[in-house]
PDB file of N, CA and C in Angstrom:
ATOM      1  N   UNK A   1      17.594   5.073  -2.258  1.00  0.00           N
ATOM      2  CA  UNK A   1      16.449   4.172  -2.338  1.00  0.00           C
ATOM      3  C   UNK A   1      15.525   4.684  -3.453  1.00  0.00           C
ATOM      4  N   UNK A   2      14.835   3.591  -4.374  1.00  0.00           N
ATOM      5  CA  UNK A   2      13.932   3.932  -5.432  1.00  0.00           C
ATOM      6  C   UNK A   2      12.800   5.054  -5.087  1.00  0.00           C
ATOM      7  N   UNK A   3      12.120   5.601  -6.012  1.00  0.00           N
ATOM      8  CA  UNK A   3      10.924   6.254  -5.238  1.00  0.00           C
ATOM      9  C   UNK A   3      10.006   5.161  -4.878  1.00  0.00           C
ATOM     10  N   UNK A   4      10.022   4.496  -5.721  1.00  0.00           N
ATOM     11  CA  UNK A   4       8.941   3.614  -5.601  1.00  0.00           C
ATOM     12  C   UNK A   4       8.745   2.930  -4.443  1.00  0.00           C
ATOM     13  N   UNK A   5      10.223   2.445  -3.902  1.00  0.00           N
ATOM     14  CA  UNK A   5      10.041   1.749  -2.777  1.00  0.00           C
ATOM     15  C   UNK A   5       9.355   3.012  -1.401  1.00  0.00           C
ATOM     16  N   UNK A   6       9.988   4.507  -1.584  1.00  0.00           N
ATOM     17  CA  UNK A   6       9.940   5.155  -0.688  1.00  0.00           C
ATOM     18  C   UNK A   6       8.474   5.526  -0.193  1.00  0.00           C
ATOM     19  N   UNK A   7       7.652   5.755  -1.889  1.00  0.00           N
ATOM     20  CA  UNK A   7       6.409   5.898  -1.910  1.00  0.00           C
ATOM     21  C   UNK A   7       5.674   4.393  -1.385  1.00  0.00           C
ATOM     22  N   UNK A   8       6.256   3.137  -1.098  1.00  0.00           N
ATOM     23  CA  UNK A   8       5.468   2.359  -0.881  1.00  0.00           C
ATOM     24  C   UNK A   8       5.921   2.137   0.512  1.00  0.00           C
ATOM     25  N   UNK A   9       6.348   2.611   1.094  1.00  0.00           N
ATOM     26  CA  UNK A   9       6.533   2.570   2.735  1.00  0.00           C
ATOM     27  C   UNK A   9       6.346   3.434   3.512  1.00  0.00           C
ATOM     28  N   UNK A  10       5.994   4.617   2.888  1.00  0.00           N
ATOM     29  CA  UNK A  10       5.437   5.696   3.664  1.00  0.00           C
ATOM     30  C   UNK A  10       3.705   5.442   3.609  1.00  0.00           C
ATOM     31  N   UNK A  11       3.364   4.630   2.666  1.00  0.00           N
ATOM     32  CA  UNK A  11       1.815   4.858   2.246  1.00  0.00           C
ATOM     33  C   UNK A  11       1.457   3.513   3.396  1.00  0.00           C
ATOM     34  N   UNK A  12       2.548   2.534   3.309  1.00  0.00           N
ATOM     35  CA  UNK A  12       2.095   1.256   4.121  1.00  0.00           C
ATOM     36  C   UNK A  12       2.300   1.966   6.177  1.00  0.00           C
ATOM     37  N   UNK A  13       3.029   2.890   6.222  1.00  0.00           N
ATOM     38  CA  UNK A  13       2.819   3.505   7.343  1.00  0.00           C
ATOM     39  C   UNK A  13       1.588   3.742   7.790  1.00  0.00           C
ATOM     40  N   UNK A  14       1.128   4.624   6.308  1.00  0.00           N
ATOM     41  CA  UNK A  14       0.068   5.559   6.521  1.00  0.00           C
ATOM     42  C   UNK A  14      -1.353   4.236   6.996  1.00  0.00           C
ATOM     43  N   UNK A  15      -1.409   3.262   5.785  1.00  0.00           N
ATOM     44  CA  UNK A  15      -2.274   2.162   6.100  1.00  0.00           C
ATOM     45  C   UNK A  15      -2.098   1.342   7.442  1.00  0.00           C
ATOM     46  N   UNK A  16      -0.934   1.032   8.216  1.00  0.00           N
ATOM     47  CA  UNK A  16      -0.734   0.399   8.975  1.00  0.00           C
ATOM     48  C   UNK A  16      -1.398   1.508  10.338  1.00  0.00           C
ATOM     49  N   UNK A  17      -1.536   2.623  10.196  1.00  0.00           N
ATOM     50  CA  UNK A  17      -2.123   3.441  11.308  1.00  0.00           C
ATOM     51  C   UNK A  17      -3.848   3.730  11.240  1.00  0.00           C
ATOM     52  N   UNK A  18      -4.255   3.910  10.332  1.00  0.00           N
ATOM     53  CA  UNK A  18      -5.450   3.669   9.757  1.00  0.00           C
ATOM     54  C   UNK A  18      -5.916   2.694  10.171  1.00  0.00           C
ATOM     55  N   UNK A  19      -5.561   1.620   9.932  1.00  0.00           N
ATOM     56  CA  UNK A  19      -6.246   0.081   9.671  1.00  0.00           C
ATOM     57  C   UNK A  19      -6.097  -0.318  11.227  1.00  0.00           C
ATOM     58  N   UNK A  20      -4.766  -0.149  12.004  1.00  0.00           N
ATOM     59  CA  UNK A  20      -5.041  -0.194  13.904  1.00  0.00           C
ATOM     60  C   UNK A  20      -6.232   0.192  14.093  1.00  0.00           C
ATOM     61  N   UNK A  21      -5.817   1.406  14.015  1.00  0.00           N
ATOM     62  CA  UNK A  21      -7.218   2.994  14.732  1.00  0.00           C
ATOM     63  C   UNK A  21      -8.594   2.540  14.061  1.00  0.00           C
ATOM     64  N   UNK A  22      -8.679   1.813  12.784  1.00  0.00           N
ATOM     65  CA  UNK A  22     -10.290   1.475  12.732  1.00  0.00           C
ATOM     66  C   UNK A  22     -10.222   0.168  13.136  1.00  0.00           C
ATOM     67  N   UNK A  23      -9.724  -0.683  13.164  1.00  0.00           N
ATOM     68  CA  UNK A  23      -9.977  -2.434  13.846  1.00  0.00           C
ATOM     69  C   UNK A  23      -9.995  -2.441  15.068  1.00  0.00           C
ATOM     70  N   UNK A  24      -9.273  -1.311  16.193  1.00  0.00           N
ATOM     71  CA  UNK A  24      -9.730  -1.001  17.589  1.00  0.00           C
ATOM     72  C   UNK A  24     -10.501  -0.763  17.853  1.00  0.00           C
ATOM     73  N   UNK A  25     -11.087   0.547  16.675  1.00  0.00           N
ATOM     74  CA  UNK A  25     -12.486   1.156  17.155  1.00  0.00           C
ATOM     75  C   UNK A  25     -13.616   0.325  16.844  1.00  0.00           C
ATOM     76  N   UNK A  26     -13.329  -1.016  16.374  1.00  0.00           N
ATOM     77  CA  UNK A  26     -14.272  -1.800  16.052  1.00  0.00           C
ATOM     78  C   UNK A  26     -14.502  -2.829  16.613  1.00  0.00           C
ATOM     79  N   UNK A  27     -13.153  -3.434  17.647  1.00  0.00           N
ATOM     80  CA  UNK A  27     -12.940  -4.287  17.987  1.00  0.00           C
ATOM     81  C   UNK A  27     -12.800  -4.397  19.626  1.00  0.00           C
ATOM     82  N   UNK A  28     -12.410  -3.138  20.010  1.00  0.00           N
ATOM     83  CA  UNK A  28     -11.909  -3.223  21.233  1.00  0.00           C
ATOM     84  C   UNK A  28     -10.854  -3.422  21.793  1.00  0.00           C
ATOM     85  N   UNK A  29     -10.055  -4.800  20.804  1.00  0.00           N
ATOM     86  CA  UNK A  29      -8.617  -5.578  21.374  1.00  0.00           C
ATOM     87  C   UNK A  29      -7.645  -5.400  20.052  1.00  0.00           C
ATOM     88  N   UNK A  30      -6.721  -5.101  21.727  1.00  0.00           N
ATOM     89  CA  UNK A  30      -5.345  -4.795  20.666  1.00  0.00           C
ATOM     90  C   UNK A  30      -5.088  -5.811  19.659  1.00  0.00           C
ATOM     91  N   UNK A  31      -5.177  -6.430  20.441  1.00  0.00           N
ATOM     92  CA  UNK A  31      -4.248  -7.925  19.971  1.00  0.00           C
ATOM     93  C   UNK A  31      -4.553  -8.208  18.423  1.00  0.00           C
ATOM     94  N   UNK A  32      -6.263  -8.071  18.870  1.00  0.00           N
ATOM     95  CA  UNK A  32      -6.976  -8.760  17.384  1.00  0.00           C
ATOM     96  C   UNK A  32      -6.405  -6.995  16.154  1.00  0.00           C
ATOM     97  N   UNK A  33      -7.052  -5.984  16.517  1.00  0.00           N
ATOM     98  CA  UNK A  33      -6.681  -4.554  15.964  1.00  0.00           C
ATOM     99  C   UNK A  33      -5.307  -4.923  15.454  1.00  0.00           C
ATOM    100  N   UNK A  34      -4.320  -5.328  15.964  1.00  0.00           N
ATOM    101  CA  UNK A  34      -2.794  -5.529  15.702  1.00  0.00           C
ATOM    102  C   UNK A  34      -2.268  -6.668  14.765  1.00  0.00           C
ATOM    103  N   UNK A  35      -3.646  -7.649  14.787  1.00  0.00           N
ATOM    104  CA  UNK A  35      -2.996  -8.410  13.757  1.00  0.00           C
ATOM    105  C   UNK A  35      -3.708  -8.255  12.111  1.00  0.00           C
ATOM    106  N   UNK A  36      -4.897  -7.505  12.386  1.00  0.00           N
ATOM    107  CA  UNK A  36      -5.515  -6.759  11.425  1.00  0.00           C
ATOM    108  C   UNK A  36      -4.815  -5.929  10.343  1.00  0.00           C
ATOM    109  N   UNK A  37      -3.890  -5.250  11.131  1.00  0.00           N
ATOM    110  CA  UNK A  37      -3.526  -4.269  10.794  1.00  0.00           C
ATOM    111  C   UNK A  37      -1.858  -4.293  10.643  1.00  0.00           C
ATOM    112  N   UNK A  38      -1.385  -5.678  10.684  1.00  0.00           N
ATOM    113  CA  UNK A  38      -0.600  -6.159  10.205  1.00  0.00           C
ATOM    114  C   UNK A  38      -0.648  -6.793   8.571  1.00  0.00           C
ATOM    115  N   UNK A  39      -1.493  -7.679   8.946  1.00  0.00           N
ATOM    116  CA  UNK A  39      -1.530  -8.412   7.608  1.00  0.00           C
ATOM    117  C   UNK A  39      -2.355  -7.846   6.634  1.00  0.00           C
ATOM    118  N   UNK A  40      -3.259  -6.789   6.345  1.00  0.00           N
ATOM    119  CA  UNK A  40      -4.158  -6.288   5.550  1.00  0.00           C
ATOM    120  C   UNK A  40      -3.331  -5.102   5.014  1.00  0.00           C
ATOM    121  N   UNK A  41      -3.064  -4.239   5.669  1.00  0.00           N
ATOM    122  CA  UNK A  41      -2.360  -3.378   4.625  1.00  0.00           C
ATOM    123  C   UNK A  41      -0.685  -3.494   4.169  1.00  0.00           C
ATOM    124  N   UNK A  42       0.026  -5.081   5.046  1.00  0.00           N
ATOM    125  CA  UNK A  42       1.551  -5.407   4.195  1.00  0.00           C
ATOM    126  C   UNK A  42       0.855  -6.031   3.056  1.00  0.00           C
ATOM    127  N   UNK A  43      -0.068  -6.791   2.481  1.00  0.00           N
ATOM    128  CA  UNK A  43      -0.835  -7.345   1.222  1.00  0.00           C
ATOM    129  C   UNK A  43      -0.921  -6.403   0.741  1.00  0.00           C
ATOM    130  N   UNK A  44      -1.717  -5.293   0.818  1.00  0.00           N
ATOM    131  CA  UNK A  44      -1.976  -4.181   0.095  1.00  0.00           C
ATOM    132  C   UNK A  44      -0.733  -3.494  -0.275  1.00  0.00           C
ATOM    133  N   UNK A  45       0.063  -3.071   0.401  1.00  0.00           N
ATOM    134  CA  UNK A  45       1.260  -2.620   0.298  1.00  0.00           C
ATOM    135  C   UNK A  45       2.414  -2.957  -0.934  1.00  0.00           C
ATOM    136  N   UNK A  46       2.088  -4.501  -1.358  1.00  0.00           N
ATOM    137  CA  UNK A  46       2.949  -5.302  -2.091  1.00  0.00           C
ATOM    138  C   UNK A  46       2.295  -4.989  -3.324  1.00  0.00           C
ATOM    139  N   UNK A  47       0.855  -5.224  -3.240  1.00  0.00           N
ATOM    140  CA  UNK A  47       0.168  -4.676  -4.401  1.00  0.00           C
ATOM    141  C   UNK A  47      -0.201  -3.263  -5.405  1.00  0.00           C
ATOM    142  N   UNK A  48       0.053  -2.439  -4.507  1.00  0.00           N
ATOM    143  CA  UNK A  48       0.311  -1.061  -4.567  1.00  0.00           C
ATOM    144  C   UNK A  48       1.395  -1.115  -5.455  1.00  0.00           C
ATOM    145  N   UNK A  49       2.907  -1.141  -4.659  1.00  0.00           N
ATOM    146  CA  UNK A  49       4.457  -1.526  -5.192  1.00  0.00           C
ATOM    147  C   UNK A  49       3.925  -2.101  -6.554  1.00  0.00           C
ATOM    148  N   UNK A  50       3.438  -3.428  -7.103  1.00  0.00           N
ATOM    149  CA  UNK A  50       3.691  -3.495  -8.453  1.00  0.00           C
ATOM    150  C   UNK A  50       2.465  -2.924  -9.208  1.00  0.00           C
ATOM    151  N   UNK A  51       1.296  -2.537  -8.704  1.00  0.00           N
ATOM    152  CA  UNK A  51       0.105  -1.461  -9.207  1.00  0.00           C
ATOM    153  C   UNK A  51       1.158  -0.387 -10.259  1.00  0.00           C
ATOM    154  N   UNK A  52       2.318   0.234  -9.214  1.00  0.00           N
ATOM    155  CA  UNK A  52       3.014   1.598  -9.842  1.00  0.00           C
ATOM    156  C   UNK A  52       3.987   1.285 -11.036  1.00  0.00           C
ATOM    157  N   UNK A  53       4.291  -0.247 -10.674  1.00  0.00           N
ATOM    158  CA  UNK A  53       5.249  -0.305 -11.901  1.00  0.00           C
ATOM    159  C   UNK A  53       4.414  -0.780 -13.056  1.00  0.00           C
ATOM    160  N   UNK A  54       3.311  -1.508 -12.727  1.00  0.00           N
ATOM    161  CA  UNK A  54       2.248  -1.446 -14.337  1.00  0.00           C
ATOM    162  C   UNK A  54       1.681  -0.144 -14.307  1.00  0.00           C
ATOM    163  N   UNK A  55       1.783   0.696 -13.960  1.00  0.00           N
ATOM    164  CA  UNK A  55       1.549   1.638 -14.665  1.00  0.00           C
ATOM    165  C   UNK A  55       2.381   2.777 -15.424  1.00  0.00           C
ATOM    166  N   UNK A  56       3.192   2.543 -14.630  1.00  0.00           N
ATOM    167  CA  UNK A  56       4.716   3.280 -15.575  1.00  0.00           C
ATOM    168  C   UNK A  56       4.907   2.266 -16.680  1.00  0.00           C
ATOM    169  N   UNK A  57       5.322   1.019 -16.256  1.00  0.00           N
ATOM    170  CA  UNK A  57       4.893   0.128 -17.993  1.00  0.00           C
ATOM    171  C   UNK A  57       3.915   1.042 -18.769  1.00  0.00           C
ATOM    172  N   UNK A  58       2.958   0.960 -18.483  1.00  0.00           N
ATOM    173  CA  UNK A  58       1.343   1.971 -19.373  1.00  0.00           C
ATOM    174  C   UNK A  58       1.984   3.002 -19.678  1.00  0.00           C
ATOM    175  N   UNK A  59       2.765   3.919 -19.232  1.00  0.00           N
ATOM    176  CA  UNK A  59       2.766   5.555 -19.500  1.00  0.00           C
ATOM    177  C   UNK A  59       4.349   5.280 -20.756  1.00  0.00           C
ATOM    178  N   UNK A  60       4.752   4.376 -20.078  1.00  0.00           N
ATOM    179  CA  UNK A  60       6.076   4.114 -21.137  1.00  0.00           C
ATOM    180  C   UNK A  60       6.015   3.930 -22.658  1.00  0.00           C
ATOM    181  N   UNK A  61       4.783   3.354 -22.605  1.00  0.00           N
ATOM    182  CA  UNK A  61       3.931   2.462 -23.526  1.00  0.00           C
ATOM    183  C   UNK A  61       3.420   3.204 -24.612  1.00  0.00           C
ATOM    184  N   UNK A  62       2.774   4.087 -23.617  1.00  0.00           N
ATOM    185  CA  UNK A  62       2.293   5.125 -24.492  1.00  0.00           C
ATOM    186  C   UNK A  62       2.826   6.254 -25.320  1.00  0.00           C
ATOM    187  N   UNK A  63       4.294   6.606 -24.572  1.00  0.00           N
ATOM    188  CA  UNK A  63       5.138   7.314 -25.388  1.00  0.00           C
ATOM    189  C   UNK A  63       5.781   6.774 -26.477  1.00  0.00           C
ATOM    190  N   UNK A  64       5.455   5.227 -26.939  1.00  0.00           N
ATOM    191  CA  UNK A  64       6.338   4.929 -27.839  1.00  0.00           C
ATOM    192  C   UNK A  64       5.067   5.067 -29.189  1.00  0.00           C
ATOM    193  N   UNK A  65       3.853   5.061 -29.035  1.00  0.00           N
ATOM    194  CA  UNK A  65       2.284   4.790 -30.040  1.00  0.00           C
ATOM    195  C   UNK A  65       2.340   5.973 -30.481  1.00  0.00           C
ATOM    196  N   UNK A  66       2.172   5.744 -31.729  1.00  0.00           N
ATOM    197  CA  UNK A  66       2.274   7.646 -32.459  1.00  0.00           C
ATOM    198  C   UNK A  66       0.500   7.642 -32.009  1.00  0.00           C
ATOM    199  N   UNK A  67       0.980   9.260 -32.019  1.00  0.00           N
ATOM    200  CA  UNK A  67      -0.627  10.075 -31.657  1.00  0.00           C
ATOM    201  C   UNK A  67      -1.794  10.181 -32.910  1.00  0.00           C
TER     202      UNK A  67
END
């Protein structure tokens, strides 16, 4: 598996536990906490994923521009 993908599913873990644990502590209900914390950090998650590949575009980019 790519890094990229690996780095973007361990980080959407990391957000998907985060984003429960504060929409509970804010909310009270699972239910609502659970769907919070569904749909807010898989969006983020997708965005992240192509965040890394424009920026490797950028760093690629830059190795080709004389100094």
């Amino acid at each position: 598996m790519p890094t990229d993908l690996i780095k973007t599913f361990t980080y959407l873990t990391i957000h998907l536990t985060i984003g429960f644990s504060v929409a509970y502590a804010m909310t009270g209900s699972v239910a609502l906490a659970g769907g919070i914390a569904i749909v807010e950090p898989c969006i983020n998650a997708v965005a992240f994923f192509f965040h890394e590949k424009a920026w490797k575009r950028v760093g690629a980019g830059r190795k080709l521009l004389p100094a």
